[in-house]
Protein backbone atom coordinates (compact mmCIF):
# COMPACT_ATOMS: atom_id res chain seq x y z
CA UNK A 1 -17.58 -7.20 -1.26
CA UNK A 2 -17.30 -4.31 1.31
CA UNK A 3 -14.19 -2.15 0.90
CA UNK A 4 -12.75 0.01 3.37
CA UNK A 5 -10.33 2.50 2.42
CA UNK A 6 -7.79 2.22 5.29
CA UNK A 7 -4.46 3.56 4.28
CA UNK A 8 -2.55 5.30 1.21
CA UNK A 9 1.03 4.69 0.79
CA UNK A 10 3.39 7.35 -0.76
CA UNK A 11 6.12 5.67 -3.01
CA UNK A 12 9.06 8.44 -2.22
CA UNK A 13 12.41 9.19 -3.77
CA UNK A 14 13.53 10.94 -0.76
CA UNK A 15 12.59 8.86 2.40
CA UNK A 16 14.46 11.84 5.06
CA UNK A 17 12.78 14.79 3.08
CA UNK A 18 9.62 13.28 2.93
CA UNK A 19 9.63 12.30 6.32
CA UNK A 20 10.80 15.69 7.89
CA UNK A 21 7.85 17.26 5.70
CA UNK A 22 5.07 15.26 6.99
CA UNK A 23 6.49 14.71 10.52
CA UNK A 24 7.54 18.64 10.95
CA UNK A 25 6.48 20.55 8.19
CA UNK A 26 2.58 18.92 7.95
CA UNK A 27 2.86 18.12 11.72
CA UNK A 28 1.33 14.69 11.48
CA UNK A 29 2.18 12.24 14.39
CA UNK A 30 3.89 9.18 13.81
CA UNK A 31 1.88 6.04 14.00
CA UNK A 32 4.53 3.64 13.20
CA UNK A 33 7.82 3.00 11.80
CA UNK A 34 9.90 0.48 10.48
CA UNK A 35 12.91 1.16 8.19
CA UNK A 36 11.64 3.01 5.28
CA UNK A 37 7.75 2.18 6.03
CA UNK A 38 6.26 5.03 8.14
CA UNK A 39 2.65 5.54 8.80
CA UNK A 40 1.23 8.87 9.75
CA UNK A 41 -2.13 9.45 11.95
CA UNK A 42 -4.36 11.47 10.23
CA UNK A 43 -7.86 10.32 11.80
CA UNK A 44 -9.44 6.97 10.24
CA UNK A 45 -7.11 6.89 6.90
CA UNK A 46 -3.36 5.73 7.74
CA UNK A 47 -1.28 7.79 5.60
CA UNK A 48 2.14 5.89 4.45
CA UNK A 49 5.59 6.10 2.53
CA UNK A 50 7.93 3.93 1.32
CA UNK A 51 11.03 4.11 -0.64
CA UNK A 52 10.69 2.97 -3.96
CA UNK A 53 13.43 0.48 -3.67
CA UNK A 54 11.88 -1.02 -0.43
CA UNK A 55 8.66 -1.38 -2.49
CA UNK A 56 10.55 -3.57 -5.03
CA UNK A 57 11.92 -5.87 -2.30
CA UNK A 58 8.62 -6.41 -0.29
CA UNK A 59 6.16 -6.57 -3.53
CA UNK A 60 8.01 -7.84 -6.17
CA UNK A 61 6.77 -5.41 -8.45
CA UNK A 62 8.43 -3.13 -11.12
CA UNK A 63 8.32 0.46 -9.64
CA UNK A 64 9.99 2.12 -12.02
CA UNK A 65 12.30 5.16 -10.42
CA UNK A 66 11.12 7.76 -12.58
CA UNK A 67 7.03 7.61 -13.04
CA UNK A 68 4.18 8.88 -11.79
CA UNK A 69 3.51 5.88 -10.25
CA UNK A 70 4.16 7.12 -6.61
CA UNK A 71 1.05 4.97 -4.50
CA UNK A 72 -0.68 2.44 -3.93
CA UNK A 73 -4.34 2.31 -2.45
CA UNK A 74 -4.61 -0.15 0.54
CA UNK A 75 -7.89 -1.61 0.65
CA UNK A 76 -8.89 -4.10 3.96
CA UNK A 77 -11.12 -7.05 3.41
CA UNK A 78 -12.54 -9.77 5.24
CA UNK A 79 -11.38 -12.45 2.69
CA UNK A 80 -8.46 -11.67 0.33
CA UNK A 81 -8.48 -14.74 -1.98
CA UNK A 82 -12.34 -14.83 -1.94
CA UNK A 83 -11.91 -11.08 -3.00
CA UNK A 84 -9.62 -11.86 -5.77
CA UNK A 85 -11.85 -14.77 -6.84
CA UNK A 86 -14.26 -12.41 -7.35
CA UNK A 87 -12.44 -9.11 -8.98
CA UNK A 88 -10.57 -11.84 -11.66
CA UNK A 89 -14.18 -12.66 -12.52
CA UNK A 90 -14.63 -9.03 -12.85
CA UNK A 91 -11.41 -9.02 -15.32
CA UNK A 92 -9.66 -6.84 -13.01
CA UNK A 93 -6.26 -7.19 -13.71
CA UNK A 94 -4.77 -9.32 -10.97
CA UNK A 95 -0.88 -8.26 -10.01
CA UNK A 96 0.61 -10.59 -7.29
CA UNK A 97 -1.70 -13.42 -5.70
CA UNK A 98 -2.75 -13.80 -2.26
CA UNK A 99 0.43 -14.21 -0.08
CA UNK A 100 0.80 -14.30 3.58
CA UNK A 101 3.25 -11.67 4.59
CA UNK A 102 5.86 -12.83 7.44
CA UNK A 103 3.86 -10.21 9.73
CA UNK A 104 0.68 -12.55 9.45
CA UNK A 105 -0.95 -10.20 6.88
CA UNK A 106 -2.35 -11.33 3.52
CA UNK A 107 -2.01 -9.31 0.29
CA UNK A 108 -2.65 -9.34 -3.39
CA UNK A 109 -2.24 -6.94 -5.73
CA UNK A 110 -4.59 -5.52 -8.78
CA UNK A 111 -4.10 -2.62 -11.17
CA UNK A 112 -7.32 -0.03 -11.66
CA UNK A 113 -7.80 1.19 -15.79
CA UNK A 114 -4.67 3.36 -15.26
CA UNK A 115 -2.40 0.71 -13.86
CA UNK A 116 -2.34 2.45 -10.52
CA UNK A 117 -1.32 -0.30 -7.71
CA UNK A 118 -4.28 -1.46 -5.46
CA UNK A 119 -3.64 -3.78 -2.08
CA UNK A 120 -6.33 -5.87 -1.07
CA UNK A 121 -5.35 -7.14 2.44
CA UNK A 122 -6.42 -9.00 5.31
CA UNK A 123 -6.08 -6.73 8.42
CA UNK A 124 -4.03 -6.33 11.12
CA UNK A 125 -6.25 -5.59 13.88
């Protein structure tokens, strides 16, 4: 397995606040946007955020409203179901299976010890 960290996403209560603080306030260019999904550019890590309730619709998951669960760690590899072949042998705890995404992209999702989300993807380049 080789793991490249290539993006963090910020699960936020307040998509205009947040965005007006990284966008003016931290001064971070936008690399993309598209509804409530907006990456920042800030060098070889993609910075992200998301509403919670868009995070819901797109993952399925439960992100609870209230929690400290407010990321996810977005981890591109060159095989995603090879990947999770190999981290459920691991007995990493293994969220949503491989899915193609509309957008071409394919994701899973595992939790680390502490539950905290972690995307293994195919990538978009």
């Amino acid at each position: 397995m080789n793991f490249k960290m290539r993006y963090v996403i910020l699960y936020v209560s307040d998509f205009t606040k947040s965005k007006a603080f990284y966008e003016e306030i931290l001064a971070l260019p936008i690399r993309g946007e598209h509804g409530t999904y907006v990456e920042f550019d800030t060098g070889s890590t993609i910075l992200s955020i998301n509403t919670k309730e868009s995070v819901r619709e797109i993952t399925g998951l439960d992100i609870p409203e209230h929690s400290s669960q407010t990321f996810e760690l977005g981890f591109v590899v060159e095989n995603v179901e090879e990947t999770i072949g190999e981290l459920r042998k691991k007995d990493v705890q293994i969220l949503v299976e491989p899915v193609t995404k509309p957008w071409g992209q394919v994701v899973a999702y595992v939790a680390d010890p502490d539950g905290n989300l972690i995307e293994i993807c195919s990538s978009l380049d």
